[in-house]
PDB file of N, CA and C in Angstrom:
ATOM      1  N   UNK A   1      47.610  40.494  36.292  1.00  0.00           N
ATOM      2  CA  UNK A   1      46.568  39.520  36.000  1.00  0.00           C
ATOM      3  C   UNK A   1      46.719  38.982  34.582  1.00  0.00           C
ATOM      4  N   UNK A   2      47.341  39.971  33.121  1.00  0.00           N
ATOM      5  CA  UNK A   2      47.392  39.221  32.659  1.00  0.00           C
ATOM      6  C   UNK A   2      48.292  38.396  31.852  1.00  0.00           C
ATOM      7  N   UNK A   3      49.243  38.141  33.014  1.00  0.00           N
ATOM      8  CA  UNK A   3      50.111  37.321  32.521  1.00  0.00           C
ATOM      9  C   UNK A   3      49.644  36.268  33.569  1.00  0.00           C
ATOM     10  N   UNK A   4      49.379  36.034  34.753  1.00  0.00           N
ATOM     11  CA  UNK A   4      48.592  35.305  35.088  1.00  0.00           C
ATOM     12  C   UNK A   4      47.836  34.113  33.999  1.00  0.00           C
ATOM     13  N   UNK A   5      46.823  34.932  33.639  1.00  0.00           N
ATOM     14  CA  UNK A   5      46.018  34.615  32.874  1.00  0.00           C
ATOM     15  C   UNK A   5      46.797  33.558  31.914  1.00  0.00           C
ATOM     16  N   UNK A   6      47.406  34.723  31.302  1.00  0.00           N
ATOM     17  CA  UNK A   6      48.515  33.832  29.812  1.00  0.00           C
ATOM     18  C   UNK A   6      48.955  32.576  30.623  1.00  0.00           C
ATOM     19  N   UNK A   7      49.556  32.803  31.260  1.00  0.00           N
ATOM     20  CA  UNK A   7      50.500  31.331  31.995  1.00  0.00           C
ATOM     21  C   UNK A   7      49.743  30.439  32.673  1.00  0.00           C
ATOM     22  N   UNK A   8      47.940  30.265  32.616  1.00  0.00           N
ATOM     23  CA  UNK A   8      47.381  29.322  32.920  1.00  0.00           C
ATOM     24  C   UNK A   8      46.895  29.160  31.605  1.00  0.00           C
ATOM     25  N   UNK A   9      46.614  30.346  30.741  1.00  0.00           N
ATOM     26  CA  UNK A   9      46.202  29.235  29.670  1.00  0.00           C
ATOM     27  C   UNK A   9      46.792  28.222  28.821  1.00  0.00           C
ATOM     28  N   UNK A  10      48.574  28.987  29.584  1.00  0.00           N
ATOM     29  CA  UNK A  10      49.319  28.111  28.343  1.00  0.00           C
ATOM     30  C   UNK A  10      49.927  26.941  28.718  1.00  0.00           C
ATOM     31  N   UNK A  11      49.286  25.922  29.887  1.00  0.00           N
ATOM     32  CA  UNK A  11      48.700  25.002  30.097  1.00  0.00           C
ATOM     33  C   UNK A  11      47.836  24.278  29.430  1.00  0.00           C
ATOM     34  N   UNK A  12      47.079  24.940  29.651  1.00  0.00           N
ATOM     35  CA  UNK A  12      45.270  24.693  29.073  1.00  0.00           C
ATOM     36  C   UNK A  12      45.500  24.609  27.357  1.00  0.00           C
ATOM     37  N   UNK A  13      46.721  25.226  26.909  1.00  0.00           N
ATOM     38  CA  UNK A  13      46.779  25.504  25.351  1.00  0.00           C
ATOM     39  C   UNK A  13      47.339  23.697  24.709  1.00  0.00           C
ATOM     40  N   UNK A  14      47.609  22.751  25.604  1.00  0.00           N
ATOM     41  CA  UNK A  14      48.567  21.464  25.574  1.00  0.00           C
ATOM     42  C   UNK A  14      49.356  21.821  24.393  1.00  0.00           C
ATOM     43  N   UNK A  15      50.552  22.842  24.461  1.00  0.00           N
ATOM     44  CA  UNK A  15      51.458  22.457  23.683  1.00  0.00           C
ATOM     45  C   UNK A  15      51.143  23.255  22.254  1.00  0.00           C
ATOM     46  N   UNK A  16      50.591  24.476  22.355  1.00  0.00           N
ATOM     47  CA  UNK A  16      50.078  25.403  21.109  1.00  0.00           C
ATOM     48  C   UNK A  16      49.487  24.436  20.343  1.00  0.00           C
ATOM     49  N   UNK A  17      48.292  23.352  20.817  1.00  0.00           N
ATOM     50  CA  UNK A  17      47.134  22.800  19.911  1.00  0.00           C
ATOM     51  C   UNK A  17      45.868  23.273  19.977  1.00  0.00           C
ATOM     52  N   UNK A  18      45.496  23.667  20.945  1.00  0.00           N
ATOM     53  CA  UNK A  18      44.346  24.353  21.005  1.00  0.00           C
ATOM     54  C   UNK A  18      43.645  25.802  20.665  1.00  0.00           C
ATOM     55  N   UNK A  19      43.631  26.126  19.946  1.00  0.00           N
ATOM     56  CA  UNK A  19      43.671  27.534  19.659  1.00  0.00           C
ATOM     57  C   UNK A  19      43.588  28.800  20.416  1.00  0.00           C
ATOM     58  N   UNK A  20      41.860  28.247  20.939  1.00  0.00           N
ATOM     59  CA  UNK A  20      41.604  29.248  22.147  1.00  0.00           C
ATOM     60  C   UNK A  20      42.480  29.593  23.297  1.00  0.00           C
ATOM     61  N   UNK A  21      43.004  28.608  24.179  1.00  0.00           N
ATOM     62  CA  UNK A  21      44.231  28.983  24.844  1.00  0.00           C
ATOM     63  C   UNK A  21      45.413  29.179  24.384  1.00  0.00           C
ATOM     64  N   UNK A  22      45.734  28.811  23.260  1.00  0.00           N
ATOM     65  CA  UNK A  22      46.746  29.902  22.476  1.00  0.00           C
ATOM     66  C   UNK A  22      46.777  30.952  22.195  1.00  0.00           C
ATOM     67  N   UNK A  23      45.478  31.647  21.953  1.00  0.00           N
ATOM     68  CA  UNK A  23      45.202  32.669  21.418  1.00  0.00           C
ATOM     69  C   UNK A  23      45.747  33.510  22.777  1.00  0.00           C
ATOM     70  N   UNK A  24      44.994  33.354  23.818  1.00  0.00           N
ATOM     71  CA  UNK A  24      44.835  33.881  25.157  1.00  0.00           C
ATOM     72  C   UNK A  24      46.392  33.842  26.013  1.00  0.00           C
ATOM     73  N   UNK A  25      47.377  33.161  25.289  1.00  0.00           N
ATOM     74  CA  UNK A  25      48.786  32.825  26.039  1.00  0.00           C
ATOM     75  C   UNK A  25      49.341  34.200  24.956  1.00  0.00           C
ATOM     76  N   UNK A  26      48.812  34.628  23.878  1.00  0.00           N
ATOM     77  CA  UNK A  26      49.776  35.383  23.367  1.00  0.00           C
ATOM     78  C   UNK A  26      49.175  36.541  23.443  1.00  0.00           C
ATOM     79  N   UNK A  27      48.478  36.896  23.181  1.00  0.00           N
ATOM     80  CA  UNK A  27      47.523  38.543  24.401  1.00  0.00           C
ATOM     81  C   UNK A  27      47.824  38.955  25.619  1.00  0.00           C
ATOM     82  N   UNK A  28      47.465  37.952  26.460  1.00  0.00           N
ATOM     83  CA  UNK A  28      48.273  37.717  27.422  1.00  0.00           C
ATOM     84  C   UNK A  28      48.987  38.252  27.858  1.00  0.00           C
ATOM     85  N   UNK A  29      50.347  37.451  27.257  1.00  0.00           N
ATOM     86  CA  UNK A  29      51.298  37.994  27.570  1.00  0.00           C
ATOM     87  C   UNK A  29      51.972  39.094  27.196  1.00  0.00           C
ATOM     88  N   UNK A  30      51.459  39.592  25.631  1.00  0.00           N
ATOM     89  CA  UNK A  30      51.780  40.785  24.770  1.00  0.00           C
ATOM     90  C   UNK A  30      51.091  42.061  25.872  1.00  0.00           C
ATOM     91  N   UNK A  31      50.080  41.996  26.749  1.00  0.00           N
ATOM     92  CA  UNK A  31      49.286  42.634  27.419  1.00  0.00           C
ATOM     93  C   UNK A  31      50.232  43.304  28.717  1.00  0.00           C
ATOM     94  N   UNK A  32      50.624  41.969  29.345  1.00  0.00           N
ATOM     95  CA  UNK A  32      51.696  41.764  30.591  1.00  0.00           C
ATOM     96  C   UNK A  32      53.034  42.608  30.312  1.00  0.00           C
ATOM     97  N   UNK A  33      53.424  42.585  29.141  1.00  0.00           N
ATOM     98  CA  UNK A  33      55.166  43.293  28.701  1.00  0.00           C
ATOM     99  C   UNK A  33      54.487  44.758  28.821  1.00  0.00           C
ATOM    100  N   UNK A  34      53.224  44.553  28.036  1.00  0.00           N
ATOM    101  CA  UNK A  34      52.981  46.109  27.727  1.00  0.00           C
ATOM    102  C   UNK A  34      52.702  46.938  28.492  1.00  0.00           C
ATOM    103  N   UNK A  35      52.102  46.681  29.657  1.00  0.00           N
ATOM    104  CA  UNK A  35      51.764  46.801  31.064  1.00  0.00           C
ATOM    105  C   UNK A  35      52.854  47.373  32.128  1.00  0.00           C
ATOM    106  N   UNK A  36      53.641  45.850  32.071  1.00  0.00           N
ATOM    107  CA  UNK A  36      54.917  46.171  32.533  1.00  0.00           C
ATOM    108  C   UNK A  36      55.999  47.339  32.464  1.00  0.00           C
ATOM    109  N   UNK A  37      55.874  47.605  30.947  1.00  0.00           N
ATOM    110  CA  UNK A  37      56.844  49.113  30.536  1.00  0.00           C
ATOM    111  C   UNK A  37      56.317  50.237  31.220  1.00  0.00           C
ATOM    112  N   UNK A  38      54.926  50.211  31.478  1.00  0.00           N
ATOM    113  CA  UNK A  38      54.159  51.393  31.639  1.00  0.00           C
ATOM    114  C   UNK A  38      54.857  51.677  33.237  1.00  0.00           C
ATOM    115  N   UNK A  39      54.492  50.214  33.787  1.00  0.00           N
ATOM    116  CA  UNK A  39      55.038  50.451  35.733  1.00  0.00           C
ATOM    117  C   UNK A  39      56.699  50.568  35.467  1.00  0.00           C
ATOM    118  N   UNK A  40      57.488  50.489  34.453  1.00  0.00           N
ATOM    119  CA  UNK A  40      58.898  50.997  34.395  1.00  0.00           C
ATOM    120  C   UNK A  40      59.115  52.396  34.824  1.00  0.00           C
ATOM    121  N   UNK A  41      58.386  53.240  34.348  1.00  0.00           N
ATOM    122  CA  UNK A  41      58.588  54.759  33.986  1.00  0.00           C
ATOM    123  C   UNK A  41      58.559  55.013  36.013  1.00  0.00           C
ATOM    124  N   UNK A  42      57.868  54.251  36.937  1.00  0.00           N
ATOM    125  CA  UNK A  42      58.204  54.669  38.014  1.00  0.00           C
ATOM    126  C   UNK A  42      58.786  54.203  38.650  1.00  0.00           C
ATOM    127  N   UNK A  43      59.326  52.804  38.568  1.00  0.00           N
ATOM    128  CA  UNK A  43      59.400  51.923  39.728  1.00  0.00           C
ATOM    129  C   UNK A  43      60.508  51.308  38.895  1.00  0.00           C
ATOM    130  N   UNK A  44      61.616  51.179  40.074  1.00  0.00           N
ATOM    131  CA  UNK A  44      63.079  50.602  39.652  1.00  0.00           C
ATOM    132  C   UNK A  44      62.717  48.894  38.901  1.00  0.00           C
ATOM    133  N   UNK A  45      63.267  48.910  37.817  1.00  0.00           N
ATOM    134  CA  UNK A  45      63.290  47.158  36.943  1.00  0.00           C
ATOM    135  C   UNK A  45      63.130  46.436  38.119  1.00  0.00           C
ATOM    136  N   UNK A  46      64.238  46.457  38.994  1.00  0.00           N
ATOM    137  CA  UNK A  46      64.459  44.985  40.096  1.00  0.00           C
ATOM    138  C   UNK A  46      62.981  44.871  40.817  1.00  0.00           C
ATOM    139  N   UNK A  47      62.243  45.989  41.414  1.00  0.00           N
ATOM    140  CA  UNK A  47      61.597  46.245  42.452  1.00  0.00           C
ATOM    141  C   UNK A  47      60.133  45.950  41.422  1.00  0.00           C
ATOM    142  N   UNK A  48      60.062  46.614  40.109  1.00  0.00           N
ATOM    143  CA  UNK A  48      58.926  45.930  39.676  1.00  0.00           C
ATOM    144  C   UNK A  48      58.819  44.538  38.830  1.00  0.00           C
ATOM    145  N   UNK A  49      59.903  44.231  38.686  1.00  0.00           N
ATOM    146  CA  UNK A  49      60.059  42.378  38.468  1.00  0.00           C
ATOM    147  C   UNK A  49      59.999  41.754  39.437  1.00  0.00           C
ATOM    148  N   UNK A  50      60.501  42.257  40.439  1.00  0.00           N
ATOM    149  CA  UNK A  50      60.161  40.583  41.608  1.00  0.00           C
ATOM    150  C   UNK A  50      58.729  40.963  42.285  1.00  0.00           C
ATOM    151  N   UNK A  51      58.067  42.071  42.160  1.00  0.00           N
ATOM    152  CA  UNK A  51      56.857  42.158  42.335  1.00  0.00           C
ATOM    153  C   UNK A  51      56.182  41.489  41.474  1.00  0.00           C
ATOM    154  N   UNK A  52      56.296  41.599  40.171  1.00  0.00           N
ATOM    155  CA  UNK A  52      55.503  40.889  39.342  1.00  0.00           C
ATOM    156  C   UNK A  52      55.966  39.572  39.284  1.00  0.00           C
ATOM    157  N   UNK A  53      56.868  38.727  39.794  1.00  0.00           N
ATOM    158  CA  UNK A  53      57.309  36.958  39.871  1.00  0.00           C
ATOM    159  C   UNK A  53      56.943  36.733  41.056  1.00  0.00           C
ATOM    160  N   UNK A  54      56.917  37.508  42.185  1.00  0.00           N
ATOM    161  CA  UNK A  54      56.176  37.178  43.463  1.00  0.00           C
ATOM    162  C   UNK A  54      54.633  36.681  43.561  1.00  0.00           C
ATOM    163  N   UNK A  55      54.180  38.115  43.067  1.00  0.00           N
ATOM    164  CA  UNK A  55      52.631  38.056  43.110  1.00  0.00           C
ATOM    165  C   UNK A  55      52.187  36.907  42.087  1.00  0.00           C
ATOM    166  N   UNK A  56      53.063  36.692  40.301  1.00  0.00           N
ATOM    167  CA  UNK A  56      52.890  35.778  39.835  1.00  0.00           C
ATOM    168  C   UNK A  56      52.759  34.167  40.026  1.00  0.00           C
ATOM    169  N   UNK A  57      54.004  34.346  41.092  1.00  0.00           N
ATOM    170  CA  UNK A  57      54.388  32.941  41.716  1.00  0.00           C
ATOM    171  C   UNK A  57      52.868  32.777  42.174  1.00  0.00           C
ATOM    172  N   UNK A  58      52.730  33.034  43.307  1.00  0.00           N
ATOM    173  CA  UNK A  58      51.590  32.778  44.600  1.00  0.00           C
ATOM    174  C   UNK A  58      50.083  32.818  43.322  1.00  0.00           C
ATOM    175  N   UNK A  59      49.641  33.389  42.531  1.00  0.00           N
ATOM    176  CA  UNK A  59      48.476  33.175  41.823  1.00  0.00           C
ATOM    177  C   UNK A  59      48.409  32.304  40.903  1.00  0.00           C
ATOM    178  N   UNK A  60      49.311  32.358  40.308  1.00  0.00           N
ATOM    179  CA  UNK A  60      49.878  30.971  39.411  1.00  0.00           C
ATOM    180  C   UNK A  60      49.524  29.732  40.428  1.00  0.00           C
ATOM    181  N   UNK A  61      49.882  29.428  41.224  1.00  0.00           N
ATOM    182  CA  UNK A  61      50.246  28.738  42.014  1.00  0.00           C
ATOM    183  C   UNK A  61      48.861  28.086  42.606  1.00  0.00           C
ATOM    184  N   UNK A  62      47.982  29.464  42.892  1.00  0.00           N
ATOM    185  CA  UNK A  62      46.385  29.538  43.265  1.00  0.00           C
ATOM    186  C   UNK A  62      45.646  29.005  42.105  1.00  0.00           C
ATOM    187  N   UNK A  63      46.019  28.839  41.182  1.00  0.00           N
ATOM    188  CA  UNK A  63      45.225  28.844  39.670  1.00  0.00           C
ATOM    189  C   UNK A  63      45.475  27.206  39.671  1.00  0.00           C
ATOM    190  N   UNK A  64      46.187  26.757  39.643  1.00  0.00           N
ATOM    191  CA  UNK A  64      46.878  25.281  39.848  1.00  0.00           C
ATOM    192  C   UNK A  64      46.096  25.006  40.399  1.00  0.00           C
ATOM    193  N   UNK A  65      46.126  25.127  41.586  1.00  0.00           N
ATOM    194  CA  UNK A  65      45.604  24.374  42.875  1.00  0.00           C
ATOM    195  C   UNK A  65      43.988  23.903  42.603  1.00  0.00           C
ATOM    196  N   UNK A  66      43.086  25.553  42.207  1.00  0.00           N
ATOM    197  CA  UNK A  66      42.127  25.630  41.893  1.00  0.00           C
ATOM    198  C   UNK A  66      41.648  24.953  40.690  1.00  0.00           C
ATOM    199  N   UNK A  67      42.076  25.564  39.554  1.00  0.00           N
ATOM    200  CA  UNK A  67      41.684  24.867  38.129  1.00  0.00           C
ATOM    201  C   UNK A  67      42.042  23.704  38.077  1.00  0.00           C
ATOM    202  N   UNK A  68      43.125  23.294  37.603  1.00  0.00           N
ATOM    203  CA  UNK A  68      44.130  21.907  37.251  1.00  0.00           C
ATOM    204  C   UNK A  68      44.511  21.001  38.072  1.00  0.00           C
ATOM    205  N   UNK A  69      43.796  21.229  39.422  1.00  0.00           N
ATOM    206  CA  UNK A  69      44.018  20.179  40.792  1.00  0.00           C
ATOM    207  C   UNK A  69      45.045  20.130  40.920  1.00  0.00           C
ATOM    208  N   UNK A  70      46.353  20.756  41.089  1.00  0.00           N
ATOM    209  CA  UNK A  70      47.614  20.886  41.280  1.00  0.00           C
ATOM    210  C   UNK A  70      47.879  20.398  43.226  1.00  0.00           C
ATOM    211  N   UNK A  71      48.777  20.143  43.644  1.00  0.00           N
ATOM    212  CA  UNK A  71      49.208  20.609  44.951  1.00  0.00           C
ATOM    213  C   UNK A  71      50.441  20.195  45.176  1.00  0.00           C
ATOM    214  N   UNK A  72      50.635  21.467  45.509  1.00  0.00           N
ATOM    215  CA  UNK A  72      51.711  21.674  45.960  1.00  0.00           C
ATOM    216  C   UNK A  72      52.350  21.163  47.405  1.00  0.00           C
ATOM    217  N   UNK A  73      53.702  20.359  47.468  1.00  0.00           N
ATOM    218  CA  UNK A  73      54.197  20.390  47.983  1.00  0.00           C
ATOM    219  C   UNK A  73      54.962  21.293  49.350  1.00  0.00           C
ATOM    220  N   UNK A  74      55.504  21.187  50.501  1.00  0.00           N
ATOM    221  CA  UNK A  74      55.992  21.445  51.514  1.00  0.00           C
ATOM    222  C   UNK A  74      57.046  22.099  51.051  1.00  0.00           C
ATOM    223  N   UNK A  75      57.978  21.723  50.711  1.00  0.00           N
ATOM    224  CA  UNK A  75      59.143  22.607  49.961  1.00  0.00           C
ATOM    225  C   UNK A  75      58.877  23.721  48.801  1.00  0.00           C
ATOM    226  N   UNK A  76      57.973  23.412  48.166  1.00  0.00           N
ATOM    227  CA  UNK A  76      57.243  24.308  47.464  1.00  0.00           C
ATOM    228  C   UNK A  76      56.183  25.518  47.895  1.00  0.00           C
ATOM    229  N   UNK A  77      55.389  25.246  48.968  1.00  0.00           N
ATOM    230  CA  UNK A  77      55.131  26.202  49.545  1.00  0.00           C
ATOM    231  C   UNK A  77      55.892  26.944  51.017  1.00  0.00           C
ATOM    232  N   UNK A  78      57.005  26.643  51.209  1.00  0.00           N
ATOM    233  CA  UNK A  78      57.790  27.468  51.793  1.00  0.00           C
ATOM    234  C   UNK A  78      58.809  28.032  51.104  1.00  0.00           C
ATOM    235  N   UNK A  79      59.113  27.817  49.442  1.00  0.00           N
ATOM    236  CA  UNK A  79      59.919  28.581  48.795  1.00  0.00           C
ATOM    237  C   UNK A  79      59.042  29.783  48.489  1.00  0.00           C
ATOM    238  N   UNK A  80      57.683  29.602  48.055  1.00  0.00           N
ATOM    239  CA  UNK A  80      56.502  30.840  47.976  1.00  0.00           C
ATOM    240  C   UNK A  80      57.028  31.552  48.895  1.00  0.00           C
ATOM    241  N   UNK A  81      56.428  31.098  49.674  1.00  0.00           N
ATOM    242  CA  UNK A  81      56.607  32.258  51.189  1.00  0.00           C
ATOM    243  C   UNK A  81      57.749  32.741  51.219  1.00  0.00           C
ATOM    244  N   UNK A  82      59.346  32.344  51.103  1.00  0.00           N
ATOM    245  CA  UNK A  82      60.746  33.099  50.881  1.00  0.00           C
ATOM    246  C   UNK A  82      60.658  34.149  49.569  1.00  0.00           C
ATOM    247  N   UNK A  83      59.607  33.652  48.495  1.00  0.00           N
ATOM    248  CA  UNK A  83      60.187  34.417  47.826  1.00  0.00           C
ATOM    249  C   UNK A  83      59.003  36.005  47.924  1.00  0.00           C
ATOM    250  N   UNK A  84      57.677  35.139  48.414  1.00  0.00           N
ATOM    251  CA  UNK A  84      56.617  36.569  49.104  1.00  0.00           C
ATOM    252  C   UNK A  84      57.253  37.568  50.270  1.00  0.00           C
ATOM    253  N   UNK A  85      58.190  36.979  50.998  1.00  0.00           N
ATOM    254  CA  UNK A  85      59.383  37.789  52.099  1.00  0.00           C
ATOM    255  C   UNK A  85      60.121  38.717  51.511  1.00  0.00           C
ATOM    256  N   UNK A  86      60.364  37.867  50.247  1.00  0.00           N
ATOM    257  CA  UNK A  86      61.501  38.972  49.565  1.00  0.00           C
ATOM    258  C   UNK A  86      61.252  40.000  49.197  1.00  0.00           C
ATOM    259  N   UNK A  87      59.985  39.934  48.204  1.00  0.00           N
ATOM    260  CA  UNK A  87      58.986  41.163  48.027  1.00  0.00           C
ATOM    261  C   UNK A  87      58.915  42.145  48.653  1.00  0.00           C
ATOM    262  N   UNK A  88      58.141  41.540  49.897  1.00  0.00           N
ATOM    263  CA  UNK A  88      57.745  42.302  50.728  1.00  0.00           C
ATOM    264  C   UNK A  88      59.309  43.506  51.470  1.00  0.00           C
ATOM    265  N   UNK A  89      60.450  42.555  51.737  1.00  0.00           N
ATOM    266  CA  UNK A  89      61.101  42.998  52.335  1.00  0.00           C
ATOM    267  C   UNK A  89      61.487  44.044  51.218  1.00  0.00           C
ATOM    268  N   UNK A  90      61.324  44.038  49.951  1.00  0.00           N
ATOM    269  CA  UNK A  90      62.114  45.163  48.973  1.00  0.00           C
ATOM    270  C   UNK A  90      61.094  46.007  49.342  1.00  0.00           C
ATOM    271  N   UNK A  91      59.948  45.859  49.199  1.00  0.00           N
ATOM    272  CA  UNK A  91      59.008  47.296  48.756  1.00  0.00           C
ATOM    273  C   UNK A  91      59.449  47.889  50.599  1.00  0.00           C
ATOM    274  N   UNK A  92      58.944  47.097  51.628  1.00  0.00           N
ATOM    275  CA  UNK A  92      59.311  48.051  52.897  1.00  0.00           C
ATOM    276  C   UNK A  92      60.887  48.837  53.261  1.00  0.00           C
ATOM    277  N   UNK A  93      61.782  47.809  52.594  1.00  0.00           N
ATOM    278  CA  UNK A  93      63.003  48.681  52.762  1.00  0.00           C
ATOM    279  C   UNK A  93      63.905  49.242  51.891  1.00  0.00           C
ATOM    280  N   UNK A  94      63.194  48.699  50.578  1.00  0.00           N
ATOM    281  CA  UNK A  94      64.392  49.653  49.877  1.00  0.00           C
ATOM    282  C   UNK A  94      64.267  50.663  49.328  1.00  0.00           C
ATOM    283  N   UNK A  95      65.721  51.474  49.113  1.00  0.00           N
ATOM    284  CA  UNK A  95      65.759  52.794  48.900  1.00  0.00           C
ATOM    285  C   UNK A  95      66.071  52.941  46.833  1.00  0.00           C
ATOM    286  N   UNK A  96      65.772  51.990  46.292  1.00  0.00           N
ATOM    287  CA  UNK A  96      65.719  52.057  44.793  1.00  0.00           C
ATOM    288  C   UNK A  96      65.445  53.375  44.582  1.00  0.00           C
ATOM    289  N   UNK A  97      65.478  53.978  43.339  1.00  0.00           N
ATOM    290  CA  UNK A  97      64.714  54.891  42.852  1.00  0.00           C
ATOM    291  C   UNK A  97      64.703  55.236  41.392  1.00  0.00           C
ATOM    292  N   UNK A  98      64.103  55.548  40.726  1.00  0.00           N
ATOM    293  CA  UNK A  98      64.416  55.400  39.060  1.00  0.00           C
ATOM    294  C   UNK A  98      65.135  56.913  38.785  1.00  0.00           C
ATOM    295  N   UNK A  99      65.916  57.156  37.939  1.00  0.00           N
ATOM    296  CA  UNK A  99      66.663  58.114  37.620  1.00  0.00           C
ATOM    297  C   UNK A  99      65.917  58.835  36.380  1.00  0.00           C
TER     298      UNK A  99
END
């Protein structure tokens, strides 16, 4: 969520002028890395990065749509869905494991 977060505000930031969504793009994301290391210690790099660009993709994506009147395109929402497959297909079948 909060890199989520960061990557809609840093939209909302037009270009590091606004403060408040600047502020919130660099917490954020300092929040998201820091976060991230923590789910390292169990979960193989590959398997918890495309979890986190998957789930990112598709909410990002929701945040658009919702906030910033975005819409998305046909080709664009069937690359979502290939890349929500992919996800999915790692966490059900693969045999990763952290050493």
């Amino acid at each position: 969520m909060a890199e989520v977060i960061a990557t809609s505000a840093l939209k909302a930031s037009a270009g590091f002028t606004r403060l408040a969504p600047s502020a919130a793009v660099v917490v954020g994301y300092g929040l998201a890395f820091y976060l991230l290391s923590l789910v390292l210690r169990t979960l193989p790099v590959g398997v918890a990065y495309a979890i986190w660009a998957g789930l990112g993709i598709v909410l990002v994506t929701l945040v658009g749509v919702v906030v910033f009147g975005e819409r998305p395109d046909l080709p664009a929402v069937l690359g979502i869905v290939l890349i929500v497959a992919g996800v999915v297909l790692l966490q059900m079948f693969s045999k990763m494991s952290v050493h």
